[in-house]
C-alpha atoms as a PDB file:
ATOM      1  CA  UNK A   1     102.061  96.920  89.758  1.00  0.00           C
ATOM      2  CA  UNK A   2     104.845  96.271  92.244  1.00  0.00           C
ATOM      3  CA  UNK A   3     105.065  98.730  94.720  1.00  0.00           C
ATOM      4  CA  UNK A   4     108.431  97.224  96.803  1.00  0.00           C
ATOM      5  CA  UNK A   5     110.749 100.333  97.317  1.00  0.00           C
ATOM      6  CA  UNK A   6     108.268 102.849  96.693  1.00  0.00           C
ATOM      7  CA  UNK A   7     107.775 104.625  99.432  1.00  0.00           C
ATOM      8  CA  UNK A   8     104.636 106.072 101.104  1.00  0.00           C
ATOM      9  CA  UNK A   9     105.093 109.359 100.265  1.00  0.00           C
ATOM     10  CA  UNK A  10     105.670 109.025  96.556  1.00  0.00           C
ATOM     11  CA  UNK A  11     102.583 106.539  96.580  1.00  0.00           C
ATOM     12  CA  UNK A  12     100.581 109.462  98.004  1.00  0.00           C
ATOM     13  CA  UNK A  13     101.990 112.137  95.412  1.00  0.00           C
ATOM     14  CA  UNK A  14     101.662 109.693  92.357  1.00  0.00           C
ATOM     15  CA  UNK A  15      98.005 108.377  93.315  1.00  0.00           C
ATOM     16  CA  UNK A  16      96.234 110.523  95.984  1.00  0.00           C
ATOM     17  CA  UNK A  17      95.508 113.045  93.577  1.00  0.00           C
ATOM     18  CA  UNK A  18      95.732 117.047  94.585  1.00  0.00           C
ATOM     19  CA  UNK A  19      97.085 116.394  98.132  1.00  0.00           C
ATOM     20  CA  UNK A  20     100.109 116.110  99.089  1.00  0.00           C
ATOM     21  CA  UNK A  21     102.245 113.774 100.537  1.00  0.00           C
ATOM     22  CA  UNK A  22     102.425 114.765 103.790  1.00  0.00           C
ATOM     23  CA  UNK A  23      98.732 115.500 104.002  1.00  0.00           C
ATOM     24  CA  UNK A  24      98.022 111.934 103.068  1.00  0.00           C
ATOM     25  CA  UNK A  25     100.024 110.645 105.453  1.00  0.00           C
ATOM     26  CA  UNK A  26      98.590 113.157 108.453  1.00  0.00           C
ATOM     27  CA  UNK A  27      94.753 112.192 107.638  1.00  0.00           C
ATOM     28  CA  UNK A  28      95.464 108.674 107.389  1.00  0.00           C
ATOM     29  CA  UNK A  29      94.695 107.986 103.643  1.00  0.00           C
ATOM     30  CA  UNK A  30      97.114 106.132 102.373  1.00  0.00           C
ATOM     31  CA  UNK A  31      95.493 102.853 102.761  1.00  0.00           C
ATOM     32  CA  UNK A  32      92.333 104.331 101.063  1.00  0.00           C
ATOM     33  CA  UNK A  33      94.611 105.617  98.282  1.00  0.00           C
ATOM     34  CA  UNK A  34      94.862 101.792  97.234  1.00  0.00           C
ATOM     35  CA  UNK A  35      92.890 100.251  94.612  1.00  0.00           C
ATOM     36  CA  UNK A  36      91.897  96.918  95.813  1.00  0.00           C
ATOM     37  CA  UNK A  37      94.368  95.750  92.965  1.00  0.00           C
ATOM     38  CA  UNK A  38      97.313  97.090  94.346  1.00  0.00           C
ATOM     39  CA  UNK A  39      96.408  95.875  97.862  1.00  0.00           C
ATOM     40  CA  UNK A  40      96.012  92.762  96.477  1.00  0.00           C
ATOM     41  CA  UNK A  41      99.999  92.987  94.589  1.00  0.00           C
ATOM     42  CA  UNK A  42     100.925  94.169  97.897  1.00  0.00           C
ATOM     43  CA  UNK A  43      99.756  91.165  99.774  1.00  0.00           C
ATOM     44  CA  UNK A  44     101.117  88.781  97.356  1.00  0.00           C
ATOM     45  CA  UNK A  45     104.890  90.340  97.907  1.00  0.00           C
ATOM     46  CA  UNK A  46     104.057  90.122 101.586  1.00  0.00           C
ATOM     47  CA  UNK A  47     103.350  86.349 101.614  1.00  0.00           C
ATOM     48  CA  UNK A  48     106.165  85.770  99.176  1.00  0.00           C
ATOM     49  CA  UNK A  49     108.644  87.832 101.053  1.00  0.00           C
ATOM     50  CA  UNK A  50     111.196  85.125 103.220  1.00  0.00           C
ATOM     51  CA  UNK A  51     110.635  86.314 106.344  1.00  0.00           C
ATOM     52  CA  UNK A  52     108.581  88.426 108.990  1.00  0.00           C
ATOM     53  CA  UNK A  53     110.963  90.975 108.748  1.00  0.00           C
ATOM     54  CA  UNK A  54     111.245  91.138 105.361  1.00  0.00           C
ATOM     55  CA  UNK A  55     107.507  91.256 104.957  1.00  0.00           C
ATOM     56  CA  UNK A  56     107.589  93.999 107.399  1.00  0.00           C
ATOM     57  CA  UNK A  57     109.615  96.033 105.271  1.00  0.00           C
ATOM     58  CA  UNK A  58     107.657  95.916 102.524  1.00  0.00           C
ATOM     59  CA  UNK A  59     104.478  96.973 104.396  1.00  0.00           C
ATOM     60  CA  UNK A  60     106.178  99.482 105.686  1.00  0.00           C
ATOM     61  CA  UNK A  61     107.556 101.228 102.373  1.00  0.00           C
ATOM     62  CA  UNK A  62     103.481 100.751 101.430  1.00  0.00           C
ATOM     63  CA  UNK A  63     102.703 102.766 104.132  1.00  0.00           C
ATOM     64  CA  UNK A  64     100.623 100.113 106.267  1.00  0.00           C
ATOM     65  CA  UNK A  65     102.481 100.508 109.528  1.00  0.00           C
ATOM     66  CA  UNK A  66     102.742 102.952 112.042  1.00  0.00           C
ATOM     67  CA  UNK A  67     106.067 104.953 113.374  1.00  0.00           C
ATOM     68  CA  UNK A  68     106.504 102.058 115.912  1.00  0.00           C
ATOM     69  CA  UNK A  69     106.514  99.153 113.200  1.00  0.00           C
ATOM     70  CA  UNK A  70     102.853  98.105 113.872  1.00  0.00           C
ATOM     71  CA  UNK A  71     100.101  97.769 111.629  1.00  0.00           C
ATOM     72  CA  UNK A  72      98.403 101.216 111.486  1.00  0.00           C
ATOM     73  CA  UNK A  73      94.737 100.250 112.634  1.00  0.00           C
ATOM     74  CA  UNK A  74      93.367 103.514 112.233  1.00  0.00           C
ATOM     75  CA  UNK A  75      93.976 103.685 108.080  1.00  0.00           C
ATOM     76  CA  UNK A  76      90.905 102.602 106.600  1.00  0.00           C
ATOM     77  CA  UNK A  77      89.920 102.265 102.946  1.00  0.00           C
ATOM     78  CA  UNK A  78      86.867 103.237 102.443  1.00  0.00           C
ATOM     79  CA  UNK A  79      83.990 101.556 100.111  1.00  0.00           C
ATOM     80  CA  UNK A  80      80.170 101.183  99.049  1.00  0.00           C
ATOM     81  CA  UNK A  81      78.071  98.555  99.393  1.00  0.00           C
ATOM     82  CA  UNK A  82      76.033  96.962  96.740  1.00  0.00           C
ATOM     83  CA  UNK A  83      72.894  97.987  98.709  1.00  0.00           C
ATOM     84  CA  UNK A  84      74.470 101.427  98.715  1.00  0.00           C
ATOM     85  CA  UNK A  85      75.678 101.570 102.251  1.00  0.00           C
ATOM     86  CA  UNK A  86      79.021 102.733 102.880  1.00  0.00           C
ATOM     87  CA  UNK A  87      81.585 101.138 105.090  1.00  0.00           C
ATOM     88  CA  UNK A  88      84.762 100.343 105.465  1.00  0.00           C
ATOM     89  CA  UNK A  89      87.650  97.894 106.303  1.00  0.00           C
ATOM     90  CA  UNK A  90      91.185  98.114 108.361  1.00  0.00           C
ATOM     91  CA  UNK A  91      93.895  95.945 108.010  1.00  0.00           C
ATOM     92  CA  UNK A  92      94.513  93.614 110.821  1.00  0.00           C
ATOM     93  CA  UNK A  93      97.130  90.886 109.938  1.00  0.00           C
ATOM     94  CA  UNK A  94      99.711  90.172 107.499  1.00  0.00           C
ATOM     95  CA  UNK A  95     100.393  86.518 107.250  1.00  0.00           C
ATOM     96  CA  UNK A  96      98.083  84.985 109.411  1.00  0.00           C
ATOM     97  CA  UNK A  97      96.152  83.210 107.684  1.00  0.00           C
ATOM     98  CA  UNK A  98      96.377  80.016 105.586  1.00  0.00           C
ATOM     99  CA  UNK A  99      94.646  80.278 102.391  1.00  0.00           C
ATOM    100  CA  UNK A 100      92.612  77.435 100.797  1.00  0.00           C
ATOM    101  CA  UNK A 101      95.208  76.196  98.126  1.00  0.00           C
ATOM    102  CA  UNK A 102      98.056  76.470 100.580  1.00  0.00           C
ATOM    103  CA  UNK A 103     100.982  79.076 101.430  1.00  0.00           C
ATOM    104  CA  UNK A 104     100.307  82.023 103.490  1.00  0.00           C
ATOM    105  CA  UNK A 105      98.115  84.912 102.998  1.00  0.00           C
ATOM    106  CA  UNK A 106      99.659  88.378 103.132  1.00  0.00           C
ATOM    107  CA  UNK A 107      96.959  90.814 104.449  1.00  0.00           C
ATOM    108  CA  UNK A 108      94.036  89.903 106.457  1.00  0.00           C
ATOM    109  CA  UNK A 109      91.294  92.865 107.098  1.00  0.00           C
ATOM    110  CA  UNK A 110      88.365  93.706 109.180  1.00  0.00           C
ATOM    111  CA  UNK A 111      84.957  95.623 108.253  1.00  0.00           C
ATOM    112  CA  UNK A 112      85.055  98.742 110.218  1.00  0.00           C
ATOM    113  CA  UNK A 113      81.075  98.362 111.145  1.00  0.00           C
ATOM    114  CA  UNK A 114      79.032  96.014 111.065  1.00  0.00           C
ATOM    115  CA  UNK A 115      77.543  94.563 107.705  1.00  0.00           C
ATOM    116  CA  UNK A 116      73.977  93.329 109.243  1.00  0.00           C
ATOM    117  CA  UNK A 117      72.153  92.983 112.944  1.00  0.00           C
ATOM    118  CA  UNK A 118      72.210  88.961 112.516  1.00  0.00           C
ATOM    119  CA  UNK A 119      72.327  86.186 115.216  1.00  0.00           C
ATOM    120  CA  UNK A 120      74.295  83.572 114.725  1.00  0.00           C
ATOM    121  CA  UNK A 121      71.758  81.184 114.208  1.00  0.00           C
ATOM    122  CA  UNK A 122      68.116  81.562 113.532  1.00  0.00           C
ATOM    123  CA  UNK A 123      67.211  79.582 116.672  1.00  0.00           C
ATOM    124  CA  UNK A 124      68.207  79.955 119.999  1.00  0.00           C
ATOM    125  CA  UNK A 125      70.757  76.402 119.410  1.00  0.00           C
ATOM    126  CA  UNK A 126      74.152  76.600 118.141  1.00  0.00           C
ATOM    127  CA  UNK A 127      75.011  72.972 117.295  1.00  0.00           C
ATOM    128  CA  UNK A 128      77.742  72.489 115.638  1.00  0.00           C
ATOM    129  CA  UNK A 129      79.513  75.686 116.090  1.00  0.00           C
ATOM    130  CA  UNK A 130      80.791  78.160 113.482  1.00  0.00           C
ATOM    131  CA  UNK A 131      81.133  75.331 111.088  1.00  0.00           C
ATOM    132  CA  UNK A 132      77.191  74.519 111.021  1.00  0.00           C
ATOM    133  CA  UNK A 133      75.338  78.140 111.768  1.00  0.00           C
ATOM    134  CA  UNK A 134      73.406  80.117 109.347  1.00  0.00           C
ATOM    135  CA  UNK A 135      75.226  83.434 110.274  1.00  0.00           C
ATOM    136  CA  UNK A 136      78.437  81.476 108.789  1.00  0.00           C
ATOM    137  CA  UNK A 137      76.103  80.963 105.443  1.00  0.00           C
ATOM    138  CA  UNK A 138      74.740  83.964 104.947  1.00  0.00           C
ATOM    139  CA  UNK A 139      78.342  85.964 105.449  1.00  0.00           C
ATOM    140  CA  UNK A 140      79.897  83.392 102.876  1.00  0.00           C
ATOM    141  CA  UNK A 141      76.781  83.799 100.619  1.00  0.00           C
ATOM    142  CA  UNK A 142      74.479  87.219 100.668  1.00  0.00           C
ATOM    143  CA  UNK A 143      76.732  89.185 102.259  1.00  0.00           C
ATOM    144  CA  UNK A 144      79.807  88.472 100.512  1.00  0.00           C
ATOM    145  CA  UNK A 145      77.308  89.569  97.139  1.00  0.00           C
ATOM    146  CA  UNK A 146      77.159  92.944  99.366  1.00  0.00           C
ATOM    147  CA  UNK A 147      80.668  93.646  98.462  1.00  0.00           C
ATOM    148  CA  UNK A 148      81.895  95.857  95.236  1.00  0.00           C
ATOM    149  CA  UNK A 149      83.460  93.365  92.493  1.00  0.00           C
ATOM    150  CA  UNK A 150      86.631  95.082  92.491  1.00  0.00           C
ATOM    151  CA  UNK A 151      86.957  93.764  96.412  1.00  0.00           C
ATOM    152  CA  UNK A 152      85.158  90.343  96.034  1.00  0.00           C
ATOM    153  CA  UNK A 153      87.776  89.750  92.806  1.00  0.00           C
ATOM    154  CA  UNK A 154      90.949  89.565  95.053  1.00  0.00           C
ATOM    155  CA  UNK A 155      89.396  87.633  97.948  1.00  0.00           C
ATOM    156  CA  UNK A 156      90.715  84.464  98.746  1.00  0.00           C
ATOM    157  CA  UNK A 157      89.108  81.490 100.652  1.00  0.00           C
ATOM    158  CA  UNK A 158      91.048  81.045 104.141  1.00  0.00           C
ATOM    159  CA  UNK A 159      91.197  77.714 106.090  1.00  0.00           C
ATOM    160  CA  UNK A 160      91.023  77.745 110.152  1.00  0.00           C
ATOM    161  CA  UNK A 161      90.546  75.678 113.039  1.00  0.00           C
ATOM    162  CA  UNK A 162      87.363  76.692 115.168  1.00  0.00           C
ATOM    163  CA  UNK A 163      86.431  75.085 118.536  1.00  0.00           C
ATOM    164  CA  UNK A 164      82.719  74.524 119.095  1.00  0.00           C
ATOM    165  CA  UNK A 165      83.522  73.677 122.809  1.00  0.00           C
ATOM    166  CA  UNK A 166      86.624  73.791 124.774  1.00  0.00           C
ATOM    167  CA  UNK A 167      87.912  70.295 125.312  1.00  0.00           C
ATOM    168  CA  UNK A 168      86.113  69.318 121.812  1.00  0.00           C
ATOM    169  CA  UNK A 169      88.225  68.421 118.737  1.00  0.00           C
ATOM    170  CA  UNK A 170      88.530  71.673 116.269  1.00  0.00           C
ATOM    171  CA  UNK A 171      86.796  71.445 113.002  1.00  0.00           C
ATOM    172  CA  UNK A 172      88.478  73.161 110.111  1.00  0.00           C
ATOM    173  CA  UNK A 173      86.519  75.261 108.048  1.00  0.00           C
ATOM    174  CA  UNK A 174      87.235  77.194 104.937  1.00  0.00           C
ATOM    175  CA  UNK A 175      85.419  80.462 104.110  1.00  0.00           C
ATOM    176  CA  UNK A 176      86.076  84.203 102.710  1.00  0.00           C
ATOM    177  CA  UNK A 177      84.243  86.116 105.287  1.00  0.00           C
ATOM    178  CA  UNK A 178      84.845  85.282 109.275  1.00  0.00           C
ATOM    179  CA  UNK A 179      83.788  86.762 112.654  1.00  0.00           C
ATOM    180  CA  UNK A 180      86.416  87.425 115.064  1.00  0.00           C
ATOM    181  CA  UNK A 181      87.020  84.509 117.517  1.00  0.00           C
ATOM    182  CA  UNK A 182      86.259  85.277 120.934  1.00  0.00           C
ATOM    183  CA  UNK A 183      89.964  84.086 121.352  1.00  0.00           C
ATOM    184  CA  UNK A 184      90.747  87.456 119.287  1.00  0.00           C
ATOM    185  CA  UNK A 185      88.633  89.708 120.800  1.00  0.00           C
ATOM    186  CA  UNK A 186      89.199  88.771 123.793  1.00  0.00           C
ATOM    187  CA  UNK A 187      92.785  86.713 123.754  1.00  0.00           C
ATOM    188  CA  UNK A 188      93.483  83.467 124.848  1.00  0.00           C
ATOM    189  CA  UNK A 189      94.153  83.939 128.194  1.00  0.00           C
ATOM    190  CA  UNK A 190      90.314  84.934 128.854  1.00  0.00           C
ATOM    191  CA  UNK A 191      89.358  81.538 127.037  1.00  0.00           C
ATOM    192  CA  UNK A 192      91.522  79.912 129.816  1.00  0.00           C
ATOM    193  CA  UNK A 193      90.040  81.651 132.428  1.00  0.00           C
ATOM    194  CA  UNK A 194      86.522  80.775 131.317  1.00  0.00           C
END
């Protein structure tokens, strides 16, 4: 299903059900009107489209931006866990990331709350970084069992550099589920400054 050209509002009357368009758009939902299939379409057109701008167009006829031409962080779509906790996820990126085979990736998201209280390691030593910790296993492994098929279907594998130590060589790593970098969270200008 190719939604290019269709705009936000006739997603919402089409596939929101009983609401209307307008109210979809005023409580947020049009992200959560999505199946994960569609989402998935969308991000494909996204990372095929020629350019930024171009990709920005067609996330904004799907609804995923805000009045200013941002990504709307405060859409969420909502879903269960296989344990039977609910959460959710928020889009965060559109191509930024590199996926495993090559190209671009068109949509990159982030869980709303936390999946599990974990450390990153079940010691108090982190050798080796993201690359070698067991909170890097058990996201890529347990937890990515946690999520609904229809989500874990359309997931792709993403490839990035991480730094164990500034000054140190980055090691490239390829996984489906990732924390943030502290580089994110915090930007890079705080890694330079610590």
């Amino acid at each position: 299903l190719s939604l290019a050209g269709c705009s936000a509002e006739r997603f919402a009357e089409q596939h929101v059900g009983e609401k209307s368009a307008a109210h979809a758009a005023a409580d947020g939902c049009i992200l959560n009107g999505y199946s994960w299939n569609e989402l998935a379409d969308i991000s494909q057109q996204i990372a095929d489209a020629p350019d930024d701008e171009a990709a920005r167009m067609i996330a904004s006829e799907a609804g995923l931006l805000s009045d200013d031409g941002l990504i709307d962080v405060s859409q969420q779509k909502y879903l269960e866990l296989s344990d039977g906790t609910p959460s959710a996820v928020r889009l965060i990126g559109m191509r930024s990331d590199i996926p495993a085979g090559g190209g671009i990736s068109g949509l990159t998201f982030q869980f709303s709350y936390a999946l599990a209280e974990r450390g990153v390691t079940e010691d108090s030593l982190l050798d080796g970084g993201w690359a070698d910790c067991s909170l890097r296993t058990w996201l890529n492994g347990a937890a990515l069992e946690l999520l609904p098929d229809d989500l874990a279907s359309v997931l792709c594998a993403v490839e990035k550099q991480t730094v164990c130590e500034l000054g140190k060589m980055p090691r490239k790593t390829t996984d489906v589920l990732w924390l943030l970098s502290e580089s994110e969270l915090a930007g890079s200008e705080y890694l330079l400054a610590h």
